[in-house]
N, C-alpha and C. Protein backbone atom coordinates (compact mmCIF):
# COMPACT_ATOMS: atom_id res chain seq x y z
N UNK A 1 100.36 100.57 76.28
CA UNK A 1 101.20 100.45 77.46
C UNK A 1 101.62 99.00 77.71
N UNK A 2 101.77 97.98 76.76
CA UNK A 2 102.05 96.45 76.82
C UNK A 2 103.12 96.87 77.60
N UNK A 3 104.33 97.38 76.59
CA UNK A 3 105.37 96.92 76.96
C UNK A 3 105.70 97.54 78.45
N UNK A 4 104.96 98.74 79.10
CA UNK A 4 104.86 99.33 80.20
C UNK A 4 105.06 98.39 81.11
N UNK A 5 103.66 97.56 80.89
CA UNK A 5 103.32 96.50 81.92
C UNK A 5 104.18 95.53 81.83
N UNK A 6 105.13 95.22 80.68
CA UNK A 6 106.27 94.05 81.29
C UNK A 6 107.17 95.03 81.83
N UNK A 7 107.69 95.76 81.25
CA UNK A 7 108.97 96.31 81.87
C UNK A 7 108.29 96.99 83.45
N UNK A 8 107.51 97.05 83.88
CA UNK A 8 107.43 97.71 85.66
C UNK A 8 107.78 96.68 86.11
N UNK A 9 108.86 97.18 87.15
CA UNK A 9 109.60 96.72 87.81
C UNK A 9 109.36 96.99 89.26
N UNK A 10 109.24 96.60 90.76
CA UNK A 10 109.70 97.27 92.00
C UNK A 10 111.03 97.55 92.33
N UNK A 11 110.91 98.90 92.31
CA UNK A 11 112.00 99.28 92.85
C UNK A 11 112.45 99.73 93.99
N UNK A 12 113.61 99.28 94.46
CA UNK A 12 113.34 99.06 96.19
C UNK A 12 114.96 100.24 96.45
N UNK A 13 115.76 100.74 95.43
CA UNK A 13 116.80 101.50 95.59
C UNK A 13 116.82 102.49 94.58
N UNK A 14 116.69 103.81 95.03
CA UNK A 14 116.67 105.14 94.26
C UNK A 14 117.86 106.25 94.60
N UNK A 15 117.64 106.81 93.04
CA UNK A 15 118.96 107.87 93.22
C UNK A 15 118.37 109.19 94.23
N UNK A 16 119.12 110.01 94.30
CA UNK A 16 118.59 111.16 95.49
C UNK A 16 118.07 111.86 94.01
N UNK A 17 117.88 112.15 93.10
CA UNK A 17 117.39 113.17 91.57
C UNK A 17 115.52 113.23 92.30
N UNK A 18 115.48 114.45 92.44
CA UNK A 18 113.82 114.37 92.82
C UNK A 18 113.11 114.28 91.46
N UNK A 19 112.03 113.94 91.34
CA UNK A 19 110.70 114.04 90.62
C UNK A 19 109.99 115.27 90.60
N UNK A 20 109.82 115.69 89.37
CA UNK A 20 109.06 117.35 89.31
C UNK A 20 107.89 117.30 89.62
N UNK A 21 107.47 117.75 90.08
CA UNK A 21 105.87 118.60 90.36
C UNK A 21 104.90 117.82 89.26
N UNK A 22 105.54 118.47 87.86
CA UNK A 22 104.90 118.04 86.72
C UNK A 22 104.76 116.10 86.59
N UNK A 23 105.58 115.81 86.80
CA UNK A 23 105.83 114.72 86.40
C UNK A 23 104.55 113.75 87.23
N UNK A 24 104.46 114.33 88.71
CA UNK A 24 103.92 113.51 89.85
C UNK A 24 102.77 113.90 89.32
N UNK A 25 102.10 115.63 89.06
CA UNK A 25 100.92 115.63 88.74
C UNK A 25 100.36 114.64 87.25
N UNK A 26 100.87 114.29 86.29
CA UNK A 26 100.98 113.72 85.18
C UNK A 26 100.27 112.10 85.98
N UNK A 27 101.63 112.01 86.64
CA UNK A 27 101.42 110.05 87.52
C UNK A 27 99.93 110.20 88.17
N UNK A 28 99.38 111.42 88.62
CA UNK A 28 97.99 111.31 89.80
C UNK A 28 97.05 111.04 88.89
N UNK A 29 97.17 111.91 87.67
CA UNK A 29 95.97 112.21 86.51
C UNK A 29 96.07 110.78 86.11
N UNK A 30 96.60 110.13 85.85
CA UNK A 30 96.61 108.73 85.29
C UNK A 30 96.17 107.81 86.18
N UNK A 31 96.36 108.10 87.55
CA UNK A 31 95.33 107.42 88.68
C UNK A 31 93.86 107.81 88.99
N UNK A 32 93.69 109.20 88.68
CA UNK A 32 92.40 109.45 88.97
C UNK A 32 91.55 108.61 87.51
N UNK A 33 92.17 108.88 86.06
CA UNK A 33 91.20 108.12 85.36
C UNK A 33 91.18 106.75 84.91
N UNK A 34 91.53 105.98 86.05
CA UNK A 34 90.86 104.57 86.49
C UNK A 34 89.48 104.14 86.16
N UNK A 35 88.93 103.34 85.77
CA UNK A 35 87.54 103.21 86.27
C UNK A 35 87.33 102.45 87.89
N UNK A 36 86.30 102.79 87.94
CA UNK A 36 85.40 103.09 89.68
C UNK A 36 84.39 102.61 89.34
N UNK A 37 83.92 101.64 90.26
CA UNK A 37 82.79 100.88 90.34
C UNK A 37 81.53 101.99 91.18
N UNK A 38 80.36 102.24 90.04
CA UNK A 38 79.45 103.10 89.96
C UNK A 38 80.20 104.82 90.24
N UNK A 39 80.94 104.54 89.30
CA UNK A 39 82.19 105.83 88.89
C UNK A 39 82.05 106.60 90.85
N UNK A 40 82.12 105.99 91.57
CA UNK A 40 82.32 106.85 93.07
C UNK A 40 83.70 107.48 92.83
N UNK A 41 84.55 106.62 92.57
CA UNK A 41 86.16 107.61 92.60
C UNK A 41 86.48 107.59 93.92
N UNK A 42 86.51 106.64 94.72
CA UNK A 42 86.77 107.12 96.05
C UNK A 42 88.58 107.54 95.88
N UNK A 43 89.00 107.23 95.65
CA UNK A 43 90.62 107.45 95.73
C UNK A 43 90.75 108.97 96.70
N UNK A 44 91.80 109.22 97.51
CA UNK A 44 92.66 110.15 97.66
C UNK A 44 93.39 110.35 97.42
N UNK A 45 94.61 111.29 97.11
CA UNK A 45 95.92 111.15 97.42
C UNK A 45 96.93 112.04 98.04
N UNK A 46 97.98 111.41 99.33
CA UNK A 46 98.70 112.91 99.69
C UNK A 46 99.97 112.51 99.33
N UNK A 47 100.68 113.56 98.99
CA UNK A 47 101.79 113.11 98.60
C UNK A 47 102.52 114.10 99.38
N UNK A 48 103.87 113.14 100.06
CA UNK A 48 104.91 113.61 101.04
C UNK A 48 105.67 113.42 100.52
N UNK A 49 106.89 114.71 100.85
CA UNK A 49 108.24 115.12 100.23
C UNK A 49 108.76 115.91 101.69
N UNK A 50 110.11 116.45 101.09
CA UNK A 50 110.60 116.92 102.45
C UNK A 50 110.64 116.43 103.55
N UNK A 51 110.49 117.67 104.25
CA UNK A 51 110.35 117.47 105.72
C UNK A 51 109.21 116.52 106.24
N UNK A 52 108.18 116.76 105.30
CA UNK A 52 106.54 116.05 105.62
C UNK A 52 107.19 114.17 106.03
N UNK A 53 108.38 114.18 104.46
CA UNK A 53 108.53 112.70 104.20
C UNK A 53 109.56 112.27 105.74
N UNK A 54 110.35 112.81 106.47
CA UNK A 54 111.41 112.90 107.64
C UNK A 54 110.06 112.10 108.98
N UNK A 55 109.30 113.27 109.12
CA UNK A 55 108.56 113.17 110.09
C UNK A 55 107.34 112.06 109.73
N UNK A 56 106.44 111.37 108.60
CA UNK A 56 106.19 110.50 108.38
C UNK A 56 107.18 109.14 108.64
N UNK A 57 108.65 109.13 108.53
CA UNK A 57 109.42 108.10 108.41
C UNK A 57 109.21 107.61 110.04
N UNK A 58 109.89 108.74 111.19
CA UNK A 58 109.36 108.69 112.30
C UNK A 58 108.17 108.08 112.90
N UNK A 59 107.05 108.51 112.54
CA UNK A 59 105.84 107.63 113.12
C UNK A 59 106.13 106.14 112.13
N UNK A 60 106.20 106.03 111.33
CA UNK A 60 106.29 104.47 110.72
C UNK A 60 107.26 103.57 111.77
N UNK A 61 108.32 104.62 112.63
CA UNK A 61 108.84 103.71 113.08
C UNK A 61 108.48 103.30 114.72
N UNK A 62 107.62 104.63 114.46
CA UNK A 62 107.01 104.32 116.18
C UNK A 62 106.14 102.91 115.84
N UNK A 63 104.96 103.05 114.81
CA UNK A 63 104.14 102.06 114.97
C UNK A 63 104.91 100.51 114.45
N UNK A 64 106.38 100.75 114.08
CA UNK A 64 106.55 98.96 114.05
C UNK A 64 107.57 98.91 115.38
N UNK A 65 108.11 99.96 116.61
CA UNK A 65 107.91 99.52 117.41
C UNK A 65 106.83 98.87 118.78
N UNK A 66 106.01 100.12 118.01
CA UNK A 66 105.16 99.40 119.21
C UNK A 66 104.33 97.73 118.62
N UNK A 67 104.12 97.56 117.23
CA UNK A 67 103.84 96.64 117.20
C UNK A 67 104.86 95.16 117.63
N UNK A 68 106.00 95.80 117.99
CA UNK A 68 107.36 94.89 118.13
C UNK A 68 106.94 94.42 119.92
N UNK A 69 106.35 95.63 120.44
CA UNK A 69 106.39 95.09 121.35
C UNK A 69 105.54 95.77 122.55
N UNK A 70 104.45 96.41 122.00
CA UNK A 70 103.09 96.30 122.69
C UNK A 70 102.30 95.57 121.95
N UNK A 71 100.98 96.44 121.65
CA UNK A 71 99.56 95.79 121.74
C UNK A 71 99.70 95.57 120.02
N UNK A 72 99.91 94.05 119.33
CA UNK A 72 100.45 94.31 118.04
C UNK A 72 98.85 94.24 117.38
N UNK A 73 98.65 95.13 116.05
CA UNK A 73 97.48 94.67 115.36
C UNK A 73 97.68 93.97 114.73
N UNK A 74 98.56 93.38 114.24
CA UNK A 74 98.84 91.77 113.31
C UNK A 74 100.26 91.00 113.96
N UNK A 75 99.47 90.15 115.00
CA UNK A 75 100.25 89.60 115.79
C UNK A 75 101.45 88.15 115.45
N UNK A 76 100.33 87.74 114.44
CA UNK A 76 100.38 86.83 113.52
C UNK A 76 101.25 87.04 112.45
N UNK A 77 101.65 88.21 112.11
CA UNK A 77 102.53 89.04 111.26
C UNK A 77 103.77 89.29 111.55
N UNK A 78 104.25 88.82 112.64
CA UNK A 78 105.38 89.33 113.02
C UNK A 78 106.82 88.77 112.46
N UNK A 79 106.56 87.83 111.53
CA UNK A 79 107.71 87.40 110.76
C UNK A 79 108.13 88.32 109.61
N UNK A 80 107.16 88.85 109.27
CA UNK A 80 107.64 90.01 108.33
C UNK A 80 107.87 91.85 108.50
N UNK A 81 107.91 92.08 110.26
CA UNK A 81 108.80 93.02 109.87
C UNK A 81 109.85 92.92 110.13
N UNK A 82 110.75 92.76 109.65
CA UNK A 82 112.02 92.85 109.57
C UNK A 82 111.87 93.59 107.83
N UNK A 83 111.13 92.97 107.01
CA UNK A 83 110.93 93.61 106.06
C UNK A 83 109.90 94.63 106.13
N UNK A 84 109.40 95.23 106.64
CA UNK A 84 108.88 96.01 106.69
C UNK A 84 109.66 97.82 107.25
N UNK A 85 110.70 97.26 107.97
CA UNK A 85 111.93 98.09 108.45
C UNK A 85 112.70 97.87 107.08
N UNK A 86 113.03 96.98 106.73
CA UNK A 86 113.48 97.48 105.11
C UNK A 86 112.77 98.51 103.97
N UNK A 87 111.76 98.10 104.20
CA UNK A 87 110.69 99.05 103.72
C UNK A 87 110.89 100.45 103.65
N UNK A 88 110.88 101.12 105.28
CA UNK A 88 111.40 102.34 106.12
C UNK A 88 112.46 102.91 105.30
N UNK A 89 113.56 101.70 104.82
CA UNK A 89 115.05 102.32 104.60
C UNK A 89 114.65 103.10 102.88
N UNK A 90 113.35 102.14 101.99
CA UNK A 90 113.11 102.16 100.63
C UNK A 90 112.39 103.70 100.49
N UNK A 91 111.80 103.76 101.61
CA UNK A 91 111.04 104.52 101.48
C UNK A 91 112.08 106.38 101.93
N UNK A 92 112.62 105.70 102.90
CA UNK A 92 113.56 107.09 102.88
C UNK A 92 114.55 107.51 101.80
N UNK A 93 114.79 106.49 101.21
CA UNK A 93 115.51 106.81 99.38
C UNK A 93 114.62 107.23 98.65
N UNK A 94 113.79 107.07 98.91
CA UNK A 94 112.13 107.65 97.87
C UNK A 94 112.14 109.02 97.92
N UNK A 95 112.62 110.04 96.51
CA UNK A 95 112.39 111.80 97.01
C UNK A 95 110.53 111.73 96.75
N UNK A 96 109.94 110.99 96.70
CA UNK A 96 108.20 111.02 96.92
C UNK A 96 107.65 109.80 97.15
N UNK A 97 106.80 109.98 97.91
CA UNK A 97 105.71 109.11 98.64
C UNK A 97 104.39 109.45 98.88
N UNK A 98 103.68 108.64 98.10
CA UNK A 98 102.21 108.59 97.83
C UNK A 98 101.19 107.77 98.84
N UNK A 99 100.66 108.32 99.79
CA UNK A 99 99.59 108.10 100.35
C UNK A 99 98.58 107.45 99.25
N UNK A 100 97.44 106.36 99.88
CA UNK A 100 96.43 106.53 98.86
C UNK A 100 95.48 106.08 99.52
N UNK A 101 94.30 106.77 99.92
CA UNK A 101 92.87 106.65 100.35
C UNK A 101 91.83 106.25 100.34
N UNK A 102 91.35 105.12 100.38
CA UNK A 102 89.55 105.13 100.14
C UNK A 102 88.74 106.57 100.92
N UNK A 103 88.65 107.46 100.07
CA UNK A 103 87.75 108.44 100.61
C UNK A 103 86.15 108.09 101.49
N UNK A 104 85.86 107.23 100.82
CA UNK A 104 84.36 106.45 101.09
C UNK A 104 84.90 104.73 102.40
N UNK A 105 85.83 104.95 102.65
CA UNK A 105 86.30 103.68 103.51
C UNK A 105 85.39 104.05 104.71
N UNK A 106 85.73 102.77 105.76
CA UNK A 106 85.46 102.52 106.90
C UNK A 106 86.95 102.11 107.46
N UNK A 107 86.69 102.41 109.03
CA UNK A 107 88.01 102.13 109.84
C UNK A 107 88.12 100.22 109.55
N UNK A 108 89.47 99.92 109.68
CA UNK A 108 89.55 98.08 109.30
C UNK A 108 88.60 97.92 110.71
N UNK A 109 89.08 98.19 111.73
CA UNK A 109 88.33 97.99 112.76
C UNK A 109 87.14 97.49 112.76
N UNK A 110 86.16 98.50 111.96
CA UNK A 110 84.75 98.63 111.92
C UNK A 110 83.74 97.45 111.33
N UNK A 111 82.73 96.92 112.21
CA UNK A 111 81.94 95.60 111.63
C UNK A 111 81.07 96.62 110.44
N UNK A 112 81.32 95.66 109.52
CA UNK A 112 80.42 95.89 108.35
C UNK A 112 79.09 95.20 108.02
N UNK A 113 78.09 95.30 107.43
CA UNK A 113 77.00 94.67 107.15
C UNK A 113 77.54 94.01 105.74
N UNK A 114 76.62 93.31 105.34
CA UNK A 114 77.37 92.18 104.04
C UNK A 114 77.65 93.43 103.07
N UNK A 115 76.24 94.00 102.92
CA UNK A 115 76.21 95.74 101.86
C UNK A 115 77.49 96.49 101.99
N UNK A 116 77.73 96.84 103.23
CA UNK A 116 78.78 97.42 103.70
C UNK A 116 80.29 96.95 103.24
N UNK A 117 80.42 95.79 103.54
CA UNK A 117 81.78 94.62 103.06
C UNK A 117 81.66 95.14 101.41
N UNK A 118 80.86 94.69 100.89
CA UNK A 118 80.59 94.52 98.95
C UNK A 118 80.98 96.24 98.48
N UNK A 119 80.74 96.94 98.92
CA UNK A 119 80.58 98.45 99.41
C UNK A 119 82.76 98.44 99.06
N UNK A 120 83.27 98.29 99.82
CA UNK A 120 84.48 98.09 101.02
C UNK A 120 85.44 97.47 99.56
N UNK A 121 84.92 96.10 98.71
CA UNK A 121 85.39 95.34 98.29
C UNK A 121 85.69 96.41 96.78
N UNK A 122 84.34 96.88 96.52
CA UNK A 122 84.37 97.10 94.92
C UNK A 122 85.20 98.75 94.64
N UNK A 123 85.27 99.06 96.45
CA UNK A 123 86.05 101.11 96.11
C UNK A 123 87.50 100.02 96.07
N UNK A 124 87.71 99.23 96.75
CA UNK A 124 89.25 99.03 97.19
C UNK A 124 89.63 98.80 95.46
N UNK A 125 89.00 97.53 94.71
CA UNK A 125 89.15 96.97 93.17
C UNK A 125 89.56 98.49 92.38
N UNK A 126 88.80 99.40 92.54
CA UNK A 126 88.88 100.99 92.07
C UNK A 126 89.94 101.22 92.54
N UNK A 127 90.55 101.51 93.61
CA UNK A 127 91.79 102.03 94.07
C UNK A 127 92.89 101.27 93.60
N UNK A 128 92.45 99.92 93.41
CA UNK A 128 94.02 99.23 93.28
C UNK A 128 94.26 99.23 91.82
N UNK A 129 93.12 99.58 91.01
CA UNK A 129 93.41 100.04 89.22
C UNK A 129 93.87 101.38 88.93
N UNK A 130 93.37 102.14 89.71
CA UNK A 130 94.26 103.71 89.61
C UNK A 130 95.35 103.27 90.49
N UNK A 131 96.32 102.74 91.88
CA UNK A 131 97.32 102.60 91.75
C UNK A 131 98.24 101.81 90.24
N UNK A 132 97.15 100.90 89.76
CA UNK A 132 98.43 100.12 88.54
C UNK A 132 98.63 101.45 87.58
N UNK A 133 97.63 102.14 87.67
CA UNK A 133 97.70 103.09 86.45
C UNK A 133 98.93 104.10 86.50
N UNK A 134 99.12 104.48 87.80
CA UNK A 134 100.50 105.12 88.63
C UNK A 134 101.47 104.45 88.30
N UNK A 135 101.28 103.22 88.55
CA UNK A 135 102.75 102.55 88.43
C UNK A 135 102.83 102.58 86.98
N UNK A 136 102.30 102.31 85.70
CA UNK A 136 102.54 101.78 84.65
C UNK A 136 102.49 103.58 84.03
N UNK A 137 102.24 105.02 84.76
CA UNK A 137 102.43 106.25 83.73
C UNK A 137 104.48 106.28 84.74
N UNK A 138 104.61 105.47 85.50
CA UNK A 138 106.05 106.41 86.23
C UNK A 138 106.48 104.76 85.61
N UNK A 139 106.08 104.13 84.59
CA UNK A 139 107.35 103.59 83.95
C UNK A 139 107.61 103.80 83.20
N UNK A 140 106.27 104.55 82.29
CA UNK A 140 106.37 105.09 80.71
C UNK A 140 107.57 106.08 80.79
N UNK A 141 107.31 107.29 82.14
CA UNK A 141 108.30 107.82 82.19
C UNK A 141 109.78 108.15 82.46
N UNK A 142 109.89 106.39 83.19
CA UNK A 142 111.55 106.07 83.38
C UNK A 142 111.59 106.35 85.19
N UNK A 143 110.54 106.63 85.84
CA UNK A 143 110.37 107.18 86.96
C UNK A 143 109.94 105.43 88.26
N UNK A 144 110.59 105.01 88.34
CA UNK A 144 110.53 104.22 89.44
C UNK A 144 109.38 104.08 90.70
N UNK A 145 109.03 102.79 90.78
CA UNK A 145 108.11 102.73 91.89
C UNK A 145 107.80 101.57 92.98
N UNK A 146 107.10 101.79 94.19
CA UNK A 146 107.19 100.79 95.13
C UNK A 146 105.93 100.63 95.35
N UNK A 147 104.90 99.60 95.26
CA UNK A 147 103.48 99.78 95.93
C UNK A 147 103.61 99.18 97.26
N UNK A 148 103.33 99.74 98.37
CA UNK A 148 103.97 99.69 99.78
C UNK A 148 102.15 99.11 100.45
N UNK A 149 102.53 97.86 101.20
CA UNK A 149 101.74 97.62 102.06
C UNK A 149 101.82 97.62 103.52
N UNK A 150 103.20 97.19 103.52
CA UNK A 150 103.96 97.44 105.06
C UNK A 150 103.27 98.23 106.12
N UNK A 151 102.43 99.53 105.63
CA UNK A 151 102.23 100.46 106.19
C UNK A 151 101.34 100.11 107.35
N UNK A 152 100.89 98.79 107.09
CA UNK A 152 100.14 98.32 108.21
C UNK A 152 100.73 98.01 109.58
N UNK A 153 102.24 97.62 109.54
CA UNK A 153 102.72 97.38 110.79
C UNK A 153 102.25 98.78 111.69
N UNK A 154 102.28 100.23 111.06
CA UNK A 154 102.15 101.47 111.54
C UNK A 154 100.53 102.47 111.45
N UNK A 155 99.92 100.94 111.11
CA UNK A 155 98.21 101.60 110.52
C UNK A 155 97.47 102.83 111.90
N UNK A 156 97.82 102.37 113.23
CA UNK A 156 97.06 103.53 113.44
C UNK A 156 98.05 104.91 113.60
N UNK A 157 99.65 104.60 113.52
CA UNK A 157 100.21 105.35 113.80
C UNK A 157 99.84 106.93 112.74
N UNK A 158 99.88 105.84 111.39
CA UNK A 158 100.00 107.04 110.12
C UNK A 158 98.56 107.65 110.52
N UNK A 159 97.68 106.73 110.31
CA UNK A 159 96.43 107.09 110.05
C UNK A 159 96.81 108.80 111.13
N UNK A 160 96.59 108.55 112.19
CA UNK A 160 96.59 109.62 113.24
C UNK A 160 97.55 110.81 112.32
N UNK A 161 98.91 110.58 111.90
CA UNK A 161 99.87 111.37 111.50
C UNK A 161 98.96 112.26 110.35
N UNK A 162 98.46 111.26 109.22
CA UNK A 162 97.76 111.81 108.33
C UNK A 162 96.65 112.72 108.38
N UNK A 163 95.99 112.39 109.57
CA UNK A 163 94.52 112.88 109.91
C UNK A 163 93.93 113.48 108.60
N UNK A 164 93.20 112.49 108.30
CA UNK A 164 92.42 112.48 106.79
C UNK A 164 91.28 112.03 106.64
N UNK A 165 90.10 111.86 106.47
CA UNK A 165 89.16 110.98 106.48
C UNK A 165 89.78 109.87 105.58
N UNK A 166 88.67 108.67 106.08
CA UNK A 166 89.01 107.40 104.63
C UNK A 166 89.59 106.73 105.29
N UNK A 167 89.87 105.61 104.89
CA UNK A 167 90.57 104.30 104.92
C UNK A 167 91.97 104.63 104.13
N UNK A 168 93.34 104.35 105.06
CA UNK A 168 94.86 104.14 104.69
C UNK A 168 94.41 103.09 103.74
N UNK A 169 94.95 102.65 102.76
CA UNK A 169 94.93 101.45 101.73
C UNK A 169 96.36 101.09 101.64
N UNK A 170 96.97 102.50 100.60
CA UNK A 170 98.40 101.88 100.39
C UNK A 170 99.43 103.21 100.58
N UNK A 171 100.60 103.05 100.15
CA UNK A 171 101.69 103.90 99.99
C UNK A 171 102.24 103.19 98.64
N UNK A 172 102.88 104.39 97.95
CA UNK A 172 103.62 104.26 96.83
C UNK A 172 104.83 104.94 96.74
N UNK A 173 106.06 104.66 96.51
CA UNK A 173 107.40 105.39 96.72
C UNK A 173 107.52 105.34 95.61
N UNK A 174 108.16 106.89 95.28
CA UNK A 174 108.39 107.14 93.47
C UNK A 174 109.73 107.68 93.51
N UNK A 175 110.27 107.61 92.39
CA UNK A 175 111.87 108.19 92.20
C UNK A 175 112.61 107.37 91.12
N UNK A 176 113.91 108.14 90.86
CA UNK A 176 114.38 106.98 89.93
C UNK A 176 114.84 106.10 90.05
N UNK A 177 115.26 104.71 89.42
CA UNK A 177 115.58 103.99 89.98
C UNK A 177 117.04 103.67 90.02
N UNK A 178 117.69 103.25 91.04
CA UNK A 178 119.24 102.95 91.03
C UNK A 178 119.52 101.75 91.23
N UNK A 179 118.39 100.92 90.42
CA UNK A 179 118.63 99.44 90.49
C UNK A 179 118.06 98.84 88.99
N UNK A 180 118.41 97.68 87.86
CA UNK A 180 117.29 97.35 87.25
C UNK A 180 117.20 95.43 87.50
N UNK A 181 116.02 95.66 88.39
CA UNK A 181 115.86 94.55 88.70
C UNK A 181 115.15 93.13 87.81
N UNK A 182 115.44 92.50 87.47
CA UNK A 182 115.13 91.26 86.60
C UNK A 182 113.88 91.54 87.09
N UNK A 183 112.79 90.63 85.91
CA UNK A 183 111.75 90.06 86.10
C UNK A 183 111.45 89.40 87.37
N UNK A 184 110.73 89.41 88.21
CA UNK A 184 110.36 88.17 89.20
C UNK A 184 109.60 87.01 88.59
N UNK A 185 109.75 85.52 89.27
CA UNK A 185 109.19 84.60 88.40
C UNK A 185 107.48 84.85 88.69
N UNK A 186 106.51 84.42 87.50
CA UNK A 186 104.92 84.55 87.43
C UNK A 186 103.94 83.00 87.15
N UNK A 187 103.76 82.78 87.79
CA UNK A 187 103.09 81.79 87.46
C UNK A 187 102.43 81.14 86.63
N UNK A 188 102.24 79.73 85.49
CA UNK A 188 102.20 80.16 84.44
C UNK A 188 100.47 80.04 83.84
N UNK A 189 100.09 80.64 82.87
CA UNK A 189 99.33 80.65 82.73
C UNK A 189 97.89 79.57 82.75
N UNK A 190 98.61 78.52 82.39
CA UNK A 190 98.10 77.03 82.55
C UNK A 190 97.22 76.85 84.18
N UNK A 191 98.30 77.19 85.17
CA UNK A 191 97.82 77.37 86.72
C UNK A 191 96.89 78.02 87.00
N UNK A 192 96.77 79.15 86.29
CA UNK A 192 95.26 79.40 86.94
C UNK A 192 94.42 80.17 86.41
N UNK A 193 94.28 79.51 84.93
CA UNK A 193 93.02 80.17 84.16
C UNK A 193 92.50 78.81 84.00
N UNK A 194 90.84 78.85 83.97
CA UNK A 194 90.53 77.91 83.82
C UNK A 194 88.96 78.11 82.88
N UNK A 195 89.31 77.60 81.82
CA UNK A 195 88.69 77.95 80.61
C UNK A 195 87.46 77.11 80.56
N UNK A 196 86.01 77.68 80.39
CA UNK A 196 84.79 76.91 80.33
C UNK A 196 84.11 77.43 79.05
N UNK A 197 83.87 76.49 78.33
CA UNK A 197 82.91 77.19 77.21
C UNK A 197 81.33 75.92 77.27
């Protein structure tokens, strides 16, 4: 999958052509066999289409109003939604959208013990290798993708919408793509490996 991993791209503009059943179940199986630190597997995943995806778009936009202008949970954050309402628009071109879960999470809210944190640190490392694994089987297949963090402007909104156990982590928007976007620049290797023998 080298060349997988150069050519994934974010894709932030999709055609309306949905994604089959098959195809998405294919993209999950390639997320579930990730490795997982002491193989837990916490991952979930729900995946919204349709109507599910209409009425999800809705609460995303309740919770970046109210973070616009009630009680914000990242107050400090507020320079970036404007992109995060771009987000909204990426995500409604998306014919699928991937929820993804720490099954074994705690609310962000929640004080952790150090165990607890290390606990917190090593499911999330697990989750975020079965998301690359998603992204890099929906490039093999020409199938477009977004790994969405935004979702935080709307964290307790979804959470509630979702009613799921677990920790929200991420969203992923899949579809094809109606853009091919250049490389972004990477930093170069020199910067920040730092070699000890």
């Amino acid at each position: 999958m080298i060349s997988e991993i150069y050519d994934r791209r974010s894709i932030r503009k999709f055609s309306d052509k949905p994604v089959s059943q098959k195809d998405i179940v294919d993209i999950l199986e390639s997320g579930i066999k990730a490795p997982s630190s002491k193989n837990r597997q916490p991952w979930k995943y729900i995946v919204i289409q349709g109507n599910a995806k209409a009425e999800m778009l809705k609460v995303f936009r309740q919770g970046i109003n109210r973070e616009e202008n009630e009680k914000a949970l990242l107050p400090q954050s507020k320079q970036h939604i404007a992109a995060a309402k771009y987000t909204i628009a990426v995500m409604e071109e998306a014919p699928t959208i991937i929820f993804v879960m720490n099954s074994l999470g705690k609310d962000i809210l929640s004080e952790l013990t150090p165990e607890e944190h290390i606990y917190e640190i090593c499911n999330i490392q697990s989750i975020s290798a079965s998301i690359q694994n998603m992204l890099l089987a929906a490039t093999e297949k020409g199938i477009g993708s977004l790994w969405i963090c935004d979702i935080y402007f709307a964290y307790q909104e979804l959470c509630k919408w979702l009613n799921s156990d677990g920790q929200l982590i991420a969203a992923i928007a899949f579809g094809y793509p109606n853009e091919s976007p250049q490389a972004r620049p990477r930093r170069k290797l020199d910067d920040i490996v730092e070699w000890r023998n």
